[in-house]
Structure formats: C-alpha cells, structure tokens
Protein backbone atom coordinates (compact mmCIF):
# COMPACT_ATOMS: atom_id res chain seq x y z
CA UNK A 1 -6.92 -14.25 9.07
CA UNK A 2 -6.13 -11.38 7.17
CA UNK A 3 -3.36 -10.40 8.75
CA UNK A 4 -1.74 -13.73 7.43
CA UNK A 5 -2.62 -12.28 3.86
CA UNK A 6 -0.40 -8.88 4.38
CA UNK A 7 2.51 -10.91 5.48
CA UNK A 8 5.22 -11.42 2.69
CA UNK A 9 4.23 -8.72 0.00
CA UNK A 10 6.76 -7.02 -1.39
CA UNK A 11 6.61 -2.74 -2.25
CA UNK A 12 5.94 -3.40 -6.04
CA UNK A 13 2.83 -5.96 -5.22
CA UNK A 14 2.05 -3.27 -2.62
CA UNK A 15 1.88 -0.21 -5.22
CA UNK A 16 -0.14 -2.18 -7.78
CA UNK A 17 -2.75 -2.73 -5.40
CA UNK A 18 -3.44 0.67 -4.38
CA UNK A 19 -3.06 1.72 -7.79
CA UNK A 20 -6.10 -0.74 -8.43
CA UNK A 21 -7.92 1.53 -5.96
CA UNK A 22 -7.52 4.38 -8.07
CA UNK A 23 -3.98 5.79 -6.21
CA UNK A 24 -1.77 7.42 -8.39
CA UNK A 25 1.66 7.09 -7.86
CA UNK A 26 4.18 10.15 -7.44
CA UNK A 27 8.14 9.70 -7.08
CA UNK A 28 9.05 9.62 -3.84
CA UNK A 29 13.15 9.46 -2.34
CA UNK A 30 15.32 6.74 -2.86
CA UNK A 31 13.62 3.69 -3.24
CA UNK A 32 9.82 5.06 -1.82
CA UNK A 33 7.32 5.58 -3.64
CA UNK A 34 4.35 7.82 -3.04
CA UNK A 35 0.47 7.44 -3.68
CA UNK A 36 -1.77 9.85 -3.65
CA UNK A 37 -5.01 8.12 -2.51
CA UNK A 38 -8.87 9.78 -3.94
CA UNK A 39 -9.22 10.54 -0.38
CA UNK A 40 -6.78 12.78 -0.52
CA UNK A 41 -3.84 11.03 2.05
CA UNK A 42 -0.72 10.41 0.99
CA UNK A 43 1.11 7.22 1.39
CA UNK A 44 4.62 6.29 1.22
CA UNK A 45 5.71 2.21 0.75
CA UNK A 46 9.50 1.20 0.34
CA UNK A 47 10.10 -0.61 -2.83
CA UNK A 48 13.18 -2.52 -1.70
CA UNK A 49 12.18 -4.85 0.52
CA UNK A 50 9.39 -6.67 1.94
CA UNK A 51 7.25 -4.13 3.47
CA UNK A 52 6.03 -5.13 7.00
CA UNK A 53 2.74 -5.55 8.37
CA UNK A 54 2.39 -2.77 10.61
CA UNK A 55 3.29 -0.05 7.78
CA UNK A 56 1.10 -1.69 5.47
CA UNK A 57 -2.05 -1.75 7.86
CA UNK A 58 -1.35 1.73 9.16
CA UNK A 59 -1.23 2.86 4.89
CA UNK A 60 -4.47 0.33 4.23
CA UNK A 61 -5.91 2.84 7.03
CA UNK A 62 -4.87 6.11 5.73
CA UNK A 63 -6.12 4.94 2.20
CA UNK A 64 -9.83 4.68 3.40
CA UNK A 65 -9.68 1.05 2.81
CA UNK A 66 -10.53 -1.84 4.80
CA UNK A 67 -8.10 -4.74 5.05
CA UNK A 68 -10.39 -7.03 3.04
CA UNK A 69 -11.12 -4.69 0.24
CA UNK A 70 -7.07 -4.22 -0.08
CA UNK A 71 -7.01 -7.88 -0.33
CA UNK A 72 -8.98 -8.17 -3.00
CA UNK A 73 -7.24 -5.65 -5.02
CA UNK A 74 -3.70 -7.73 -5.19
C-alpha cells in the first residue's frame, strides 16, 4: 500500500519531506541535492525528474525512517 504512495513524487516534494524530518540540505552536483539526516547518513535525491521507487526506499532506509513515517511528512 505504501509503496503506491512513493510512486510519482518528484525530487523537490522528496527534499521537503526529509527536511520535515529535521534533514538539512547541502548542495550537491548538477541537479542532486544532498541531506544530511540527524542520524548522521547522507542522502542524495535528483531534482530533475521523478525520482523512482527503489532510490527513494533505499534513502527512506538510510534516513532511519520507516516508510509510513516518510509518508506522513509530505
């Protein structure tokens, strides 16, 4: 079920969220953009496009979050 959430957000919508979880975002190259997580990991989500599913699960991961909680921080 909320794998069908994750589908269709784009990098900006992305960022925000983490942000929400208290990321803060860092430049990253081109059109990436890091976040530094509180738990220390370091994500990096493509702002161009839509960012797949498999990317964002593996950064929902590395942030210490569960799927559900990163949900209900869009």
């Amino acid at each position: 079920m909320s794998g069908r959430q994750l589908r269709g957000l784009k990098g900006e919508e992305v960022v925000k969220a983490f942000e929400r979880a208290g990321g803060v975002v860092r430049k990253g190259k081109g059109s990436h953009v890091n976040i530094k997580m509180p738990n220390g990991a370091l994500i990096t989500i493509p702002m161009a496009a839509e960012v797949k599913v498999g990317l964002l699960k593996a950064a929902i991961h590395r942030a210490g979050l569960s799927e559900e909680e990163f949900i209900s921080f869009l």
